[in-house]
Protein backbone atom coordinates (compact mmCIF):
# COMPACT_ATOMS: atom_id res chain seq x y z
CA UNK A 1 55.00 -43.72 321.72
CA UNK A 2 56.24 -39.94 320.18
CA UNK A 3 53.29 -38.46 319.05
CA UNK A 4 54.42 -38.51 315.60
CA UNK A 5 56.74 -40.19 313.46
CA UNK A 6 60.27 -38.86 314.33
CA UNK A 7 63.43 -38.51 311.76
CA UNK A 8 66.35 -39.16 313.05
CA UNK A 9 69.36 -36.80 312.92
CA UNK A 10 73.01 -38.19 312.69
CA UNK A 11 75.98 -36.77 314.66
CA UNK A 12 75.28 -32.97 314.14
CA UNK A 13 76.23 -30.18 316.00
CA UNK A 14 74.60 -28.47 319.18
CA UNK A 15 74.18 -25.10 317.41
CA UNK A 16 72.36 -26.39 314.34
CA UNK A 17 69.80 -28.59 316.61
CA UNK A 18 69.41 -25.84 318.66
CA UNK A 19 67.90 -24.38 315.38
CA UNK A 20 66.35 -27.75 314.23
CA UNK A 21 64.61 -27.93 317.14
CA UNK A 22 63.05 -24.37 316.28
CA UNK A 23 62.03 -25.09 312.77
CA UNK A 24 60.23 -28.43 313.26
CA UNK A 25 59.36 -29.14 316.87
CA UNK A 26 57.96 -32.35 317.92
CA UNK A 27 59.23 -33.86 314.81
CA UNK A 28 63.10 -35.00 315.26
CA UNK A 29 64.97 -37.47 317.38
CA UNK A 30 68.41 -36.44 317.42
CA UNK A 31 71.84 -38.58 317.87
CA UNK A 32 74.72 -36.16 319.88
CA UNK A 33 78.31 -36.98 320.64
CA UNK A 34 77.90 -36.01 324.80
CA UNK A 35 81.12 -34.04 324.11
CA UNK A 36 79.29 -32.14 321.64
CA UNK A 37 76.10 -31.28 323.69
CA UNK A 38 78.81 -30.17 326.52
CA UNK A 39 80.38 -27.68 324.63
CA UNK A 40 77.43 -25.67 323.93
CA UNK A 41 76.16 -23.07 326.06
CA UNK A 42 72.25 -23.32 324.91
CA UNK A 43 69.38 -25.51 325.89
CA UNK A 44 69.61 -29.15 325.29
CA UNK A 45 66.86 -31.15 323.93
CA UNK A 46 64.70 -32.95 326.07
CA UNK A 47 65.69 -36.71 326.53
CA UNK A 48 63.32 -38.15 324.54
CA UNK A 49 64.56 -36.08 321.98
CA UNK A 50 68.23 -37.00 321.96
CA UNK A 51 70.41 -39.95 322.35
CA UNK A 52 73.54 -39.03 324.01
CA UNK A 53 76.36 -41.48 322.81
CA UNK A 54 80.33 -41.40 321.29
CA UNK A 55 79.73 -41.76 318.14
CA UNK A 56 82.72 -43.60 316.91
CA UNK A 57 81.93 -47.16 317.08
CA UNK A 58 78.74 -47.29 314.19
CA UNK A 59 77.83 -50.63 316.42
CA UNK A 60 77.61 -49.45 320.13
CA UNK A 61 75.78 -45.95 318.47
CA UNK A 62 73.43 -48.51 316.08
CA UNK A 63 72.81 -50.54 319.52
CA UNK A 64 71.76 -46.97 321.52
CA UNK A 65 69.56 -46.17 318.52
CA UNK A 66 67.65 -49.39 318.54
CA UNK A 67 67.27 -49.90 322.49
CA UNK A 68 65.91 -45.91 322.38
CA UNK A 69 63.00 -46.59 319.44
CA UNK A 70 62.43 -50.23 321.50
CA UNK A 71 62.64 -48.74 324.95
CA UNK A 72 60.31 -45.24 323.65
CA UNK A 73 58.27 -46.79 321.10
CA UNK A 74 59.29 -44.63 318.29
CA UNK A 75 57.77 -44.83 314.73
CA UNK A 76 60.97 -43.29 312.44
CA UNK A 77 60.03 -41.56 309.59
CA UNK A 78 63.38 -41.47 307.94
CA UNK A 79 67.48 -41.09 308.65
CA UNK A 80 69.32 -38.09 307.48
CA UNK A 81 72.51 -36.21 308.17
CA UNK A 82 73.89 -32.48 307.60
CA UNK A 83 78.14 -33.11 308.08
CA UNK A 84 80.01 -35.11 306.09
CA UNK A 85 81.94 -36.77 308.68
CA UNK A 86 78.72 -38.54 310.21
CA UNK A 87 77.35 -39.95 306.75
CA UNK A 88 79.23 -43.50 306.95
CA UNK A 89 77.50 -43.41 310.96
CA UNK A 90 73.88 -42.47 309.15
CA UNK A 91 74.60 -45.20 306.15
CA UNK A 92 75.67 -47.50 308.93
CA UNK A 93 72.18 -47.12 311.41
CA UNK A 94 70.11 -47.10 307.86
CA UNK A 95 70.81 -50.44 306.89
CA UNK A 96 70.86 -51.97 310.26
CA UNK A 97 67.45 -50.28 310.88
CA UNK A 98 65.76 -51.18 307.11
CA UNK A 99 65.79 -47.13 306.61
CA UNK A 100 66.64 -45.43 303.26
CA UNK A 101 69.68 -43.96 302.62
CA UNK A 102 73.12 -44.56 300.87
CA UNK A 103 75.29 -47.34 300.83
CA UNK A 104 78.51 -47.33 302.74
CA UNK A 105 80.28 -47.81 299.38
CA UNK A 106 78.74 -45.12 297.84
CA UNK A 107 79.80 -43.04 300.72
CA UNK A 108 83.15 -44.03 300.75
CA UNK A 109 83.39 -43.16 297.10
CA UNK A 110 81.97 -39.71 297.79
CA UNK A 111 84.12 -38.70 300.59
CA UNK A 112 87.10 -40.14 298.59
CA UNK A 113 88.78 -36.99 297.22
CA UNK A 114 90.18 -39.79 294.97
CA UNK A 115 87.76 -42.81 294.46
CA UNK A 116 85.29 -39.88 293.60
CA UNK A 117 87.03 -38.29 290.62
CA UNK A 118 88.57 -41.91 289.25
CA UNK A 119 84.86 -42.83 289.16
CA UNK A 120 83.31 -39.81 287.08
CA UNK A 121 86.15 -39.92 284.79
CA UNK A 122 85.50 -44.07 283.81
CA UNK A 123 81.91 -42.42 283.26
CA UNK A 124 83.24 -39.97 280.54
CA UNK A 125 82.57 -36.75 283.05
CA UNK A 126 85.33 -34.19 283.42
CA UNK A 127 87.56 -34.13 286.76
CA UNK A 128 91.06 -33.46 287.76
CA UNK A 129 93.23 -35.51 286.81
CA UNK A 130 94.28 -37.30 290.42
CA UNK A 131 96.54 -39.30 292.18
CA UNK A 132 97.53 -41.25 295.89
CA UNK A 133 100.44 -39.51 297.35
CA UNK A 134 102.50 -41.50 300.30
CA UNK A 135 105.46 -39.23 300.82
CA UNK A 136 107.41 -36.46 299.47
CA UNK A 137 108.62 -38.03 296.23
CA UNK A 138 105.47 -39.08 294.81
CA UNK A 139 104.32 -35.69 295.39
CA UNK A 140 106.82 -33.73 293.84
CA UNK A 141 106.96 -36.81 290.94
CA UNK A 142 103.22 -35.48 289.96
CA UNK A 143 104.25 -32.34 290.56
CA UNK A 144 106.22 -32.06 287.71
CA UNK A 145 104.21 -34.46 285.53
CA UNK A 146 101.20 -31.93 286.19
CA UNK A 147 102.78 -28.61 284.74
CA UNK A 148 104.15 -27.68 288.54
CA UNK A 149 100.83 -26.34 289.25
CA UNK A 150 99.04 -29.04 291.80
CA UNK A 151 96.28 -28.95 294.90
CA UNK A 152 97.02 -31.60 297.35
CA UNK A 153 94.12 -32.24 300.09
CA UNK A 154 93.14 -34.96 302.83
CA UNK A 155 91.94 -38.33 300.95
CA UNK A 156 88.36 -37.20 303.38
CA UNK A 157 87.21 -34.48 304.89
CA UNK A 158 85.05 -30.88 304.02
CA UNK A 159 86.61 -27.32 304.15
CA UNK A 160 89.68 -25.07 303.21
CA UNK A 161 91.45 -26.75 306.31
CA UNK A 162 94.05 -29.05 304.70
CA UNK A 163 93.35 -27.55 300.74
CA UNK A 164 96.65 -26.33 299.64
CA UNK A 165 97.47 -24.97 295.96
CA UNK A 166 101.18 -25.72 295.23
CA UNK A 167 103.08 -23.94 292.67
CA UNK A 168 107.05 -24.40 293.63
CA UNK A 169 108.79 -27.51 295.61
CA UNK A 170 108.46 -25.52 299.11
CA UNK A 171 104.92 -25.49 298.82
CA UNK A 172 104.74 -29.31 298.36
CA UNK A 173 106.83 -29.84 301.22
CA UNK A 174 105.03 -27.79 303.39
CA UNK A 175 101.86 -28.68 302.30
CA UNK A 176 102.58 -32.52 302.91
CA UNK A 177 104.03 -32.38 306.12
CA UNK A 178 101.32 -30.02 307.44
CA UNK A 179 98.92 -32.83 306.56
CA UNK A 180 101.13 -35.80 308.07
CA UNK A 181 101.57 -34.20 311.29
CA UNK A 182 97.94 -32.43 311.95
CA UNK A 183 95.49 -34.60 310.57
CA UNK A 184 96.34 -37.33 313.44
CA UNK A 185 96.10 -35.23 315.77
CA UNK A 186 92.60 -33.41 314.62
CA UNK A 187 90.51 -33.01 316.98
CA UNK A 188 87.51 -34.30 314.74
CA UNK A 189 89.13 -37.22 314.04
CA UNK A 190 85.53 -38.76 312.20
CA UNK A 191 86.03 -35.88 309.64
CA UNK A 192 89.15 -37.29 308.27
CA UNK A 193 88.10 -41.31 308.73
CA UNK A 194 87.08 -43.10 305.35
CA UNK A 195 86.10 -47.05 305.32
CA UNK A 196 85.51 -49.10 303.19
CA UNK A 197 87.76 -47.96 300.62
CA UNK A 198 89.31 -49.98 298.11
CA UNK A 199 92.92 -50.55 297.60
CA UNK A 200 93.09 -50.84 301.17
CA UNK A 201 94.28 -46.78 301.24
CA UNK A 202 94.53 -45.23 304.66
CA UNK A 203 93.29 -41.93 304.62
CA UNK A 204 95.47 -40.56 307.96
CA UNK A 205 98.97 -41.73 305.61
CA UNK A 206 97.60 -41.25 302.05
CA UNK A 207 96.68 -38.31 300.31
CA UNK A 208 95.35 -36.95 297.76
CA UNK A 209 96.95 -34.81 294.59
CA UNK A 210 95.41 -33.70 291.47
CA UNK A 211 96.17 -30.73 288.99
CA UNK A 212 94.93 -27.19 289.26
CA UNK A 213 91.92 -26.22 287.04
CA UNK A 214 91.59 -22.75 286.45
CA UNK A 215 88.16 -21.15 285.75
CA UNK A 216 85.22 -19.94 287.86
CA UNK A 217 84.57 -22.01 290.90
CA UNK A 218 80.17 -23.08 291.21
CA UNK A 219 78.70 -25.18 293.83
CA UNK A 220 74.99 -26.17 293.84
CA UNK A 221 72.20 -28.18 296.43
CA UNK A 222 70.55 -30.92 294.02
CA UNK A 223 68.40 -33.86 294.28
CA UNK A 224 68.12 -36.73 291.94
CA UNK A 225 64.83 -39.29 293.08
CA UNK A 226 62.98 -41.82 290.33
CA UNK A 227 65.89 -40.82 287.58
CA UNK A 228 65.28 -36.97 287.63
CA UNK A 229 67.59 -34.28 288.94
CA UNK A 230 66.68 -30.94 290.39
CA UNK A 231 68.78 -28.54 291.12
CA UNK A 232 68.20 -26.75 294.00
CA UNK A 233 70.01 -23.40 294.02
CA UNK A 234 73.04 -22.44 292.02
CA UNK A 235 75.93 -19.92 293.48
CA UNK A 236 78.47 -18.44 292.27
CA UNK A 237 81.87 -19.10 294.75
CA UNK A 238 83.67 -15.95 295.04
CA UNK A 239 87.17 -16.62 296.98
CA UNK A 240 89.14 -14.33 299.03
CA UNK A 241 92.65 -12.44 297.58
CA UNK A 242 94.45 -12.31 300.76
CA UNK A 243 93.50 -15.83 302.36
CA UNK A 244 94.47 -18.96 301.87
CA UNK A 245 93.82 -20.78 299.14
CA UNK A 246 90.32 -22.72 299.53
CA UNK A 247 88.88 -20.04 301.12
CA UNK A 248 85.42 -19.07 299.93
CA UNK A 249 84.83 -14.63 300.88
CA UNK A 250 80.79 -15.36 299.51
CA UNK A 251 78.86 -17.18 297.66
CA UNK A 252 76.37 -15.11 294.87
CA UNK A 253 73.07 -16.40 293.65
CA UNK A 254 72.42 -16.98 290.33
CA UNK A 255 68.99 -16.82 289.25
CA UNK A 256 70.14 -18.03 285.39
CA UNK A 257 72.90 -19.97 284.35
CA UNK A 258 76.17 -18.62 282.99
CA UNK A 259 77.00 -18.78 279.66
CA UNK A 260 78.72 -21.80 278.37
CA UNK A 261 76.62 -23.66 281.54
CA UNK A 262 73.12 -24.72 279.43
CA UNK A 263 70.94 -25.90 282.25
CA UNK A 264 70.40 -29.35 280.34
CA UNK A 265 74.11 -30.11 280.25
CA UNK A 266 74.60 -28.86 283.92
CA UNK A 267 71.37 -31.58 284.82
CA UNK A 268 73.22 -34.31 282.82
CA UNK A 269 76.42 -34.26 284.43
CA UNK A 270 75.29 -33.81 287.95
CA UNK A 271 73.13 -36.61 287.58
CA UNK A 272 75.64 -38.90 285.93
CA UNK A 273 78.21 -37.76 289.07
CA UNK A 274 75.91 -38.69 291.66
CA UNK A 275 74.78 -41.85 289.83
CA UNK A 276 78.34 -43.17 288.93
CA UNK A 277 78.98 -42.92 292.91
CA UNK A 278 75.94 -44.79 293.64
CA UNK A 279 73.77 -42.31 294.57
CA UNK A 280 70.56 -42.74 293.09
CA UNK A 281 67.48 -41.13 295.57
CA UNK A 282 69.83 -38.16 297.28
CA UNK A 283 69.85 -34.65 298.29
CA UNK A 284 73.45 -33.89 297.38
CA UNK A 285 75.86 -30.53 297.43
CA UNK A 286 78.25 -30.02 294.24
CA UNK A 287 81.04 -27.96 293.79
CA UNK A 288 82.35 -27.78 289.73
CA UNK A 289 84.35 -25.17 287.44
CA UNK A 290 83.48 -24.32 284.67
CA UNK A 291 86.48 -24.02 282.08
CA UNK A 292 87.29 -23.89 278.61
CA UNK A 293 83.73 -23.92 278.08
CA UNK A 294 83.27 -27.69 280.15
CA UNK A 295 82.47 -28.81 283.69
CA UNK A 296 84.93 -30.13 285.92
CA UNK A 297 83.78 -32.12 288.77
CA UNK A 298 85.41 -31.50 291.81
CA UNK A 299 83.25 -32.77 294.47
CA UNK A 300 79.65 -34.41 294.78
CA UNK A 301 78.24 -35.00 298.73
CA UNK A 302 74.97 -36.56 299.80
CA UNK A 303 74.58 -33.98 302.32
CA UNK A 304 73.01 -30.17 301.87
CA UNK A 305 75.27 -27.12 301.39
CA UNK A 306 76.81 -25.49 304.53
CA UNK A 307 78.41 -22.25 305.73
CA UNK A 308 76.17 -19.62 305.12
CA UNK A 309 73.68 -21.20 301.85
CA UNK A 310 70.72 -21.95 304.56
CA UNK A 311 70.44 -18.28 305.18
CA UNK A 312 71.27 -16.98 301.73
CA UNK A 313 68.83 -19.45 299.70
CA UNK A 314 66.03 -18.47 302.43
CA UNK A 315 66.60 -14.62 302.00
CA UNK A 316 66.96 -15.08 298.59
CA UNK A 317 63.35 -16.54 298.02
CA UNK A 318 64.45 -20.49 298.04
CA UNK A 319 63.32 -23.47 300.59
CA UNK A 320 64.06 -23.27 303.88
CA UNK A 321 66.46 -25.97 303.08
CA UNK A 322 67.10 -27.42 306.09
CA UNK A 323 63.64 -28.39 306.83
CA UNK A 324 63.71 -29.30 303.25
CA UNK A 325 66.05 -32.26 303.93
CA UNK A 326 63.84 -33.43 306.58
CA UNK A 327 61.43 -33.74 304.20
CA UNK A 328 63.03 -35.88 301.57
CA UNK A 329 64.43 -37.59 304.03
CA UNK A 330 61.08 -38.72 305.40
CA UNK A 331 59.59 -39.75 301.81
CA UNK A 332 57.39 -35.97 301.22
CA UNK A 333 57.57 -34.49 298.18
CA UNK A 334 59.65 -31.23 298.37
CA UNK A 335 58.66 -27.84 296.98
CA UNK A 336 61.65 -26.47 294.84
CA UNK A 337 61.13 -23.18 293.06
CA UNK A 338 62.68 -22.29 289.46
CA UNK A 339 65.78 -20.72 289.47
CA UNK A 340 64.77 -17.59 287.79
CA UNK A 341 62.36 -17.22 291.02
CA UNK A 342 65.60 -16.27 293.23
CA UNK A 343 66.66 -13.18 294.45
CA UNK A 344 69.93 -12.27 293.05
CA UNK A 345 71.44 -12.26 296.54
CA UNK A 346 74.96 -12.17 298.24
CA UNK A 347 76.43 -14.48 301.43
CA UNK A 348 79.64 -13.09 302.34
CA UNK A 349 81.26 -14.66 305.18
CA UNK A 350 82.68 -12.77 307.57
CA UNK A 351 86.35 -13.87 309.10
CA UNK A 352 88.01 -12.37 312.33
CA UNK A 353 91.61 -11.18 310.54
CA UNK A 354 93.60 -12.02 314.62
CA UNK A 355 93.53 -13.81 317.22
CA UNK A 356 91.52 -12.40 320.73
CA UNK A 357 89.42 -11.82 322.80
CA UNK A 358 85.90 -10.08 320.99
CA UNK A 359 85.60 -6.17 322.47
CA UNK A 360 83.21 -5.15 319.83
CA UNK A 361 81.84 -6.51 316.65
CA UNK A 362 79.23 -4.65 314.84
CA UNK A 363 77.51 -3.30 311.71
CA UNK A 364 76.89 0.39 311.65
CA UNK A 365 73.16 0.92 311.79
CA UNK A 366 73.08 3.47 308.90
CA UNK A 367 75.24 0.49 306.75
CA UNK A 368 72.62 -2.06 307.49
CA UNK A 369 69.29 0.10 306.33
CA UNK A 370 71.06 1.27 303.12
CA UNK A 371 72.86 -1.57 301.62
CA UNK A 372 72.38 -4.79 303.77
CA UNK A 373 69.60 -7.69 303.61
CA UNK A 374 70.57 -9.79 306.44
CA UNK A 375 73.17 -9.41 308.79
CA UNK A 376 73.69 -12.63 310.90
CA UNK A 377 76.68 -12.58 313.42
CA UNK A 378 77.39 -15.46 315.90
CA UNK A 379 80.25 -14.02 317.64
CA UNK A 380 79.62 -11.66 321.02
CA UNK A 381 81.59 -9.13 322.97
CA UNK A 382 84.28 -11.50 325.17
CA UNK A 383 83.88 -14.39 322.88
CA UNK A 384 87.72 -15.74 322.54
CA UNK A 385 88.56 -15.40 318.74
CA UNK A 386 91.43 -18.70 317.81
CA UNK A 387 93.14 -18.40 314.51
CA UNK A 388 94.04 -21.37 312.41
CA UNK A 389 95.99 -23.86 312.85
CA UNK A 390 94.72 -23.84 316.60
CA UNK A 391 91.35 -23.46 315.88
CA UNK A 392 89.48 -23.38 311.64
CA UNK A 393 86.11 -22.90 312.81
CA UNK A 394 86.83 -20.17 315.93
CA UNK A 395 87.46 -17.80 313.22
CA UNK A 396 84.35 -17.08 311.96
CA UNK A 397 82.39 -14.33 312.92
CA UNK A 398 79.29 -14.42 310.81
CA UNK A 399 77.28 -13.58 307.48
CA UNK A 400 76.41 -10.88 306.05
CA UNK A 401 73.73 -10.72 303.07
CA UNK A 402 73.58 -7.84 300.50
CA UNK A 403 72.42 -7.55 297.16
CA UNK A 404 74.68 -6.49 294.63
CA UNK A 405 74.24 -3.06 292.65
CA UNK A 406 74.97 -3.42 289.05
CA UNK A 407 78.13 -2.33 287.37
CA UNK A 408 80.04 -2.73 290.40
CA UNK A 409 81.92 -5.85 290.89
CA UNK A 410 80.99 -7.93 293.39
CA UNK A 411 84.30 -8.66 295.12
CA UNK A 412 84.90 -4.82 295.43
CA UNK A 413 81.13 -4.69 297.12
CA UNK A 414 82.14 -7.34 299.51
CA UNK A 415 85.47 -5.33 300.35
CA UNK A 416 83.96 -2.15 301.25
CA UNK A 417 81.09 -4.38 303.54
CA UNK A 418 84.11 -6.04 305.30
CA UNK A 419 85.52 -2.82 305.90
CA UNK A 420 82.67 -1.58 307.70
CA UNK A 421 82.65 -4.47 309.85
CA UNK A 422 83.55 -3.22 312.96
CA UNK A 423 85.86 -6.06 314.82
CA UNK A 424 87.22 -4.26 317.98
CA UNK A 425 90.06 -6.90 319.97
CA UNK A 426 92.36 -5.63 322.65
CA UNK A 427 91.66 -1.76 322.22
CA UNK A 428 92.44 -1.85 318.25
CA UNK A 429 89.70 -2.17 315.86
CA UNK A 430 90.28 -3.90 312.70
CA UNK A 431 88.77 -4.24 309.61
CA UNK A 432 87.97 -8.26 308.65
């Protein structure tokens, strides 16, 4: 029998076990696509640490769970999951195992681009106005029923990837086919895969439209448990000028809330989001605007924040948030501090501007000791740099953490730090 009780891990990635494995050892029994753990270069987890399975048939993974905490005597503590595309897998093993965790309908609704926002707005919350798009002429129908100003995205799925702001007829064109030929094909097909939705709606065929909202773009880590929200952290998401649209250049700390954002109403209407999915004990990620002085909903997630917000809440005087999900997740009462305790820091992701093979990437040394917090790069010298659409993820290079000055903008601070990113490829260094 493990030598404590173990929580189990859904369907993450090698790199982030890797780093699991670090932070709480002894104390987690992961569950690894073996295509997954064969991709990555670092040291695997013992076996009775990790069940190797494919992990898209819930049944045959639910059956490798089981026969593993039989077979090993394992006491499980709790069930969680850090990607969206493994929460209907997690929701699935809960309930066959008696574990807490969501329903699969309440994870279908919050993966539903669609479901999501129909729900908050029969709750009186503020969201997009949306609609199911099939082909070309329903898109440009709502197109010009929504001002000619429209995002259309993948019913499912996380990211910039398939996020596309449309603004003239080409755009919806393009924008639709991209998304009827590539999402198919993905390679992380689970990302894009929804059940149990209503309507019968296939997400591969059927996508999502819904107008543009203009205003400043927030996200926030929260967690509702016994009727009371917490929120976690708020940020700031600041986006890039000469990407594509979806794109978040960093995310900023904010250690009050903005004006027209009173912390009670912020607390009311995250709550009521995550409730009106069916999400009623949860450590959930938001992402909101905040516009003509009201919150629009644009997407609530029972899983914590990604991309750099690990790092940048830690630096910044926050949990260590991904032990902190381990912690809910396994019943223990979680330390969260106030937001006025945080550091007023900066995450600004780093992205390689070509495709290549890595010669150089560094941070002057004299740049890090006089402006930098953190500088955390996963990329190394002959690492093989794809550009999208062959590769979203290949790409990124790595986070860098500063704290503002005042009476500078930020976006011009996070300018000059990408400029002094050194990014050398094929004997010509570029700036990313």
């Amino acid at each position: 029998m493990s030598p404590r009780p173990q929580v189990l891990v859904i369907g993450t990635t090698a790199d982030y076990i890797d780093d699991l494995r670090q932070r709480a050892p002894g104390r987690l029994l992961f569950v690894t696509d073996p295509a997954e753990r064969e991709r990555f270069a670092g040291p695997a987890p013992a076996g009775h640490e990790e069940i190797l399975c494919p992990l898209e048939d819930p049944d045959l993974v639910t059956t490798a769970v089981r026969r593993f905490v039989e077979r090993h005597n394992v006491e499980i503590a709790g069930i969680t999951c850090y990607d969206c595309e493994s929460l209907a897998l997690t929701a699935h093993i809960a309930a066959a195992l008696g574990l807490p965790f969501h329903s699969a309908a309440a994870i279908a609704r919050a993966r539903s681009k669609f479901h999501a926002k129909l729900r908050w707005q029969e709750a009186g919350l503020t969201a997009p106005r949306v609609k199911l798009m099939r082909n070309v002429t329903d898109v440009l129908e709502f197109w010009r029923a929504a001002g000619r100003d429209i995002v259309l995205k993948p019913l499912a799925g996380s990211g910039s990837e398939f996020v596309f702001r449309c603004r003239d007829e080409q755009a919806c064109l393009q924008a639709i086919r991209t998304m009827q030929t590539r999402i198919p094909v993905h390679p992380n097909r689970r990302m894009y895969a929804l059940e149990r939705l209503p309507d019968h709606v296939s997400p591969v065929d059927t996508f999502c439209a819904e107008t543009y909202v203009g205003g400043a773009e927030y996200s926030c880590d929260a967690v509702i448990s016994n009727g009371e929200l917490r929120v976690v952290r708020l940020t700031k998401k600041l986006p890039f000028e000469d990407e594509e649209f979806g794109t978040t250049m960093a995310y900023q700390i904010l250690n009050d809330y903005p004006r027209y954002l009173p912390e009670r109403e912020l607390r009311v209407v995250l709550k009521n989001a995550a409730r009106s999915l069916g999400l009623y004990h949860a450590w959930f990620m938001a992402d909101f605007k905040l516009y003509k002085n009201r919150i629009w909903l644009l997407e609530v997630t029972p899983r914590p924040g990604g991309d750099c917000l690990p790092a940048l809440v830690s630096a910044a005087g926050g949990p260590d948030m991904r032990l902190a999900v381990l912690d809910f997740a396994a019943g223990q009462r979680v330390s969260l501090p106030q937001l006025a305790d945080y550091r007023p820091l900066v995450g600004l992701q780093c992205f390689a501007s070509r495709a290549g093979r890595l010669r150089r990437l560094e941070m002057p040394e004299d740049f890090v000791r006089s402006k930098l917090v953190q500088v955390c790069l996963n990329k190394r010298p002959g690492d093989v740099v794809r550009l999208p659409p062959e590769d979203y993820d290949s790409r990124k290079l790595g986070t860098i953490i500063f704290e503002p000055v005042a009476r500078v903008p930020v976006e011009a601070q996070c300018r000059e730090i990408r400029k002094a990113l050194k990014v050398e490829m094929e004997e010509t260094v570029h700036a990313t």
